[in-house]
N, C-alpha and C. Protein backbone atom coordinates (compact mmCIF):
# COMPACT_ATOMS: atom_id res chain seq x y z
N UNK A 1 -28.92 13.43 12.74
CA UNK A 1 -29.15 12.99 11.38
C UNK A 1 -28.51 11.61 11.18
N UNK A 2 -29.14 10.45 10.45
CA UNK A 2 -28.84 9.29 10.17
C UNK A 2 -27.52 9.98 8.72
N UNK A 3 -26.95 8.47 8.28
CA UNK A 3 -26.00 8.35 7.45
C UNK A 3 -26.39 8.20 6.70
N UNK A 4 -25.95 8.19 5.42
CA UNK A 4 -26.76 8.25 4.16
C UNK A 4 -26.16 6.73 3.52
N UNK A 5 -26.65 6.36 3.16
CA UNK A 5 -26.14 4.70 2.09
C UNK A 5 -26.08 4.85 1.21
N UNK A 6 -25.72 4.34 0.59
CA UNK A 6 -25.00 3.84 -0.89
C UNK A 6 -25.70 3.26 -1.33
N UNK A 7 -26.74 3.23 -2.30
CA UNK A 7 -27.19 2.57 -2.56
C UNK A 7 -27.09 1.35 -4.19
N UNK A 8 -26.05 2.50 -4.84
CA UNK A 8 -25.78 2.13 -6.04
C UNK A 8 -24.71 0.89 -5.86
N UNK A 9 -24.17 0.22 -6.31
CA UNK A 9 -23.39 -1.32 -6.61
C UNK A 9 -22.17 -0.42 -7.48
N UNK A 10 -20.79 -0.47 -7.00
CA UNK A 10 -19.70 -0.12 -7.60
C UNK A 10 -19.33 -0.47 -8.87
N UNK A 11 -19.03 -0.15 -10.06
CA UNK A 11 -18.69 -0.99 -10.99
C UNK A 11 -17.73 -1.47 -11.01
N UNK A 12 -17.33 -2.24 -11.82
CA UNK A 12 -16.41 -3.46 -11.74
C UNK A 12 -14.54 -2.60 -11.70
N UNK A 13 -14.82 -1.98 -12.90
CA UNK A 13 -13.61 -0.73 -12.87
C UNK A 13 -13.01 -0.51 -11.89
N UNK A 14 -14.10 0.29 -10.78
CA UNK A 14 -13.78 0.92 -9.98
C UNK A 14 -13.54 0.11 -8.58
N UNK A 15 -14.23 -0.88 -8.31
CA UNK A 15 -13.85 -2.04 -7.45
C UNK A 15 -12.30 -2.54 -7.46
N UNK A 16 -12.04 -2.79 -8.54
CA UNK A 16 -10.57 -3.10 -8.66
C UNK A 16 -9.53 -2.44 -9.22
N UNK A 17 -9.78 -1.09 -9.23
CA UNK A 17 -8.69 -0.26 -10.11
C UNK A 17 -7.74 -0.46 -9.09
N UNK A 18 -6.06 -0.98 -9.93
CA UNK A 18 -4.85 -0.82 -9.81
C UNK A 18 -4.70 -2.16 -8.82
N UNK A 19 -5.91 -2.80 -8.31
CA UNK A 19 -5.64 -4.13 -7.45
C UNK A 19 -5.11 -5.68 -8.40
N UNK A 20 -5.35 -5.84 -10.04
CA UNK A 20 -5.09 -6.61 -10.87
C UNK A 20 -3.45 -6.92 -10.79
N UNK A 21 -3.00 -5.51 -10.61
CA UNK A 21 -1.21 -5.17 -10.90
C UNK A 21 -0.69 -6.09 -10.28
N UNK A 22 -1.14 -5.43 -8.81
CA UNK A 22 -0.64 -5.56 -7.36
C UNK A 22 -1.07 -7.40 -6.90
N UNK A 23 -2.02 -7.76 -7.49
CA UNK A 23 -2.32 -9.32 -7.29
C UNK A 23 -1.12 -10.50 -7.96
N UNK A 24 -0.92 -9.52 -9.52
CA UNK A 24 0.06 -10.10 -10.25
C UNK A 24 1.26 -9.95 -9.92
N UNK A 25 2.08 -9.12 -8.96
CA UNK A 25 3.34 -9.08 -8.61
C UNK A 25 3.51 -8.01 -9.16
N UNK A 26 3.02 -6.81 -9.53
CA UNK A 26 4.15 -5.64 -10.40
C UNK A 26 3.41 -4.64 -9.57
N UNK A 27 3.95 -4.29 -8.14
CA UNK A 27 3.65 -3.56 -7.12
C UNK A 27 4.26 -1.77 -7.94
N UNK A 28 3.96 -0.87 -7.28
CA UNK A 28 4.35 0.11 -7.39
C UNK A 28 4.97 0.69 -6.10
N UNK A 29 6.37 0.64 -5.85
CA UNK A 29 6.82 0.39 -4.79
C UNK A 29 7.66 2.37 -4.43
N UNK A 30 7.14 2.64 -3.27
CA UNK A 30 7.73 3.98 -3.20
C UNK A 30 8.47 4.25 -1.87
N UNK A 31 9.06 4.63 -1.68
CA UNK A 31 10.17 5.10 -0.62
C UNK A 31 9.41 5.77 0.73
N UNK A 32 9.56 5.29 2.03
CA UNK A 32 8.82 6.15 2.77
C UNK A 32 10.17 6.32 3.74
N UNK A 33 9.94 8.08 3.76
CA UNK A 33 11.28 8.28 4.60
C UNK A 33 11.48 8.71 5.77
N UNK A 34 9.65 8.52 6.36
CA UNK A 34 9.77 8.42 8.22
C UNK A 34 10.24 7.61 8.82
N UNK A 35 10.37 6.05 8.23
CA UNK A 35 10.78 5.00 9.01
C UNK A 35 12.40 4.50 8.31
N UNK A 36 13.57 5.04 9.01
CA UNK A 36 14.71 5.13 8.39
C UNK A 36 15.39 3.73 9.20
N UNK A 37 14.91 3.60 10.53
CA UNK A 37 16.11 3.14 11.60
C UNK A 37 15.60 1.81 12.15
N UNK A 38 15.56 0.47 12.18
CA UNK A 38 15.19 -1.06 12.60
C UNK A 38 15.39 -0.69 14.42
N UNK A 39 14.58 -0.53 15.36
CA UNK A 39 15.02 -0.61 16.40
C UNK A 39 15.89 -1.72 17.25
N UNK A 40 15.24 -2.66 16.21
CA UNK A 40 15.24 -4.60 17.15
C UNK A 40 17.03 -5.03 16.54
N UNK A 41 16.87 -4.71 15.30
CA UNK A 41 18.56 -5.14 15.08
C UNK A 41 19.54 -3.82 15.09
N UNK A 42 18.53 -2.84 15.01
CA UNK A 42 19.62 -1.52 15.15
C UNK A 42 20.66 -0.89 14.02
N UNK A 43 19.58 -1.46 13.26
CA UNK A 43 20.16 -1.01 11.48
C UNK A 43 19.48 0.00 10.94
N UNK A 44 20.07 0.46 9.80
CA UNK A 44 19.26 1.25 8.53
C UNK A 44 18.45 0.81 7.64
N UNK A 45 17.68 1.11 7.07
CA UNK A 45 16.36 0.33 6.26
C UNK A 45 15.70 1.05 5.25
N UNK A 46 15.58 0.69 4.59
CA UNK A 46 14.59 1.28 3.63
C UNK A 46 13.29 0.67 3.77
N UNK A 47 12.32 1.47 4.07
CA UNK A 47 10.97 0.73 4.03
C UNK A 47 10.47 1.03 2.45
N UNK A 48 9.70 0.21 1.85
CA UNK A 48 9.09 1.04 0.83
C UNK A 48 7.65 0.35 0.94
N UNK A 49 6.79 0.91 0.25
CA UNK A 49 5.14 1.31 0.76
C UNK A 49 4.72 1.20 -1.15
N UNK A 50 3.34 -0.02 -1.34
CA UNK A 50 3.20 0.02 -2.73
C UNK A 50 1.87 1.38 -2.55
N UNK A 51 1.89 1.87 -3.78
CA UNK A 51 0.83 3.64 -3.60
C UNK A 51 -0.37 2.60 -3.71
N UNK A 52 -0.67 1.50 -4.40
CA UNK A 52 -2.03 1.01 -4.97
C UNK A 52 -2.54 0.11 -3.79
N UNK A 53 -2.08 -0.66 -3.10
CA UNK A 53 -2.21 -1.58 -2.02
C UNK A 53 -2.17 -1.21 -0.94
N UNK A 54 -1.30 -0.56 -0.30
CA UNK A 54 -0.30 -0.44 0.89
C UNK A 54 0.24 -1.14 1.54
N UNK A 55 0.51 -1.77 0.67
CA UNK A 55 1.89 -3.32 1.28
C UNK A 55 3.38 -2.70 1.47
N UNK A 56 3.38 -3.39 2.68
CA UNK A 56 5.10 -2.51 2.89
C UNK A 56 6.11 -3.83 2.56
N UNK A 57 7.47 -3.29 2.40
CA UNK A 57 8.57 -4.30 2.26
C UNK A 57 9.80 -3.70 3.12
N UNK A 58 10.59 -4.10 3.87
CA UNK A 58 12.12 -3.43 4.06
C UNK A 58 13.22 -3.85 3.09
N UNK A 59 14.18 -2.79 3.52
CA UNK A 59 15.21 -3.35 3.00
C UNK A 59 16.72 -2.75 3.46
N UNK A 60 17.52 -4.10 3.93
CA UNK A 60 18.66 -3.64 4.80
C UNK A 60 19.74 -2.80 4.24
N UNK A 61 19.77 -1.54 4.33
CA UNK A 61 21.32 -0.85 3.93
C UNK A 61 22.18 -1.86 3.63
């Protein structure tokens, strides 16, 4: 069986929901607590992960 297409055009809403924020700087920034440990300098870290984007940031203990 072939794939089915899309044929409808997204609306504008839905194209950019929550990407306006995240363009403007007011990320929604959340804690991810698999990646605890920097291998290369051998520190502690906080990674955090935005929910709308998925842009990561660290941050050194």
């Amino acid at each position: 069986m072939g794939e089915v297409v899309q044929l409808k055009r997204k609306k504008v809403l839905d194209k950019h929901k929550g990407n306006t924020l995240c363009r403007s700087g007011f990320h929604r920034w959340m804690i991810i607590k698999k990646q605890q440990f920097d291998v290369k300098q051998g520190k502690l870290i906080t990674v955090y992960q935005c929910t709308r984007c998925q842009k990561t940031k660290n941050r050194l203990l």
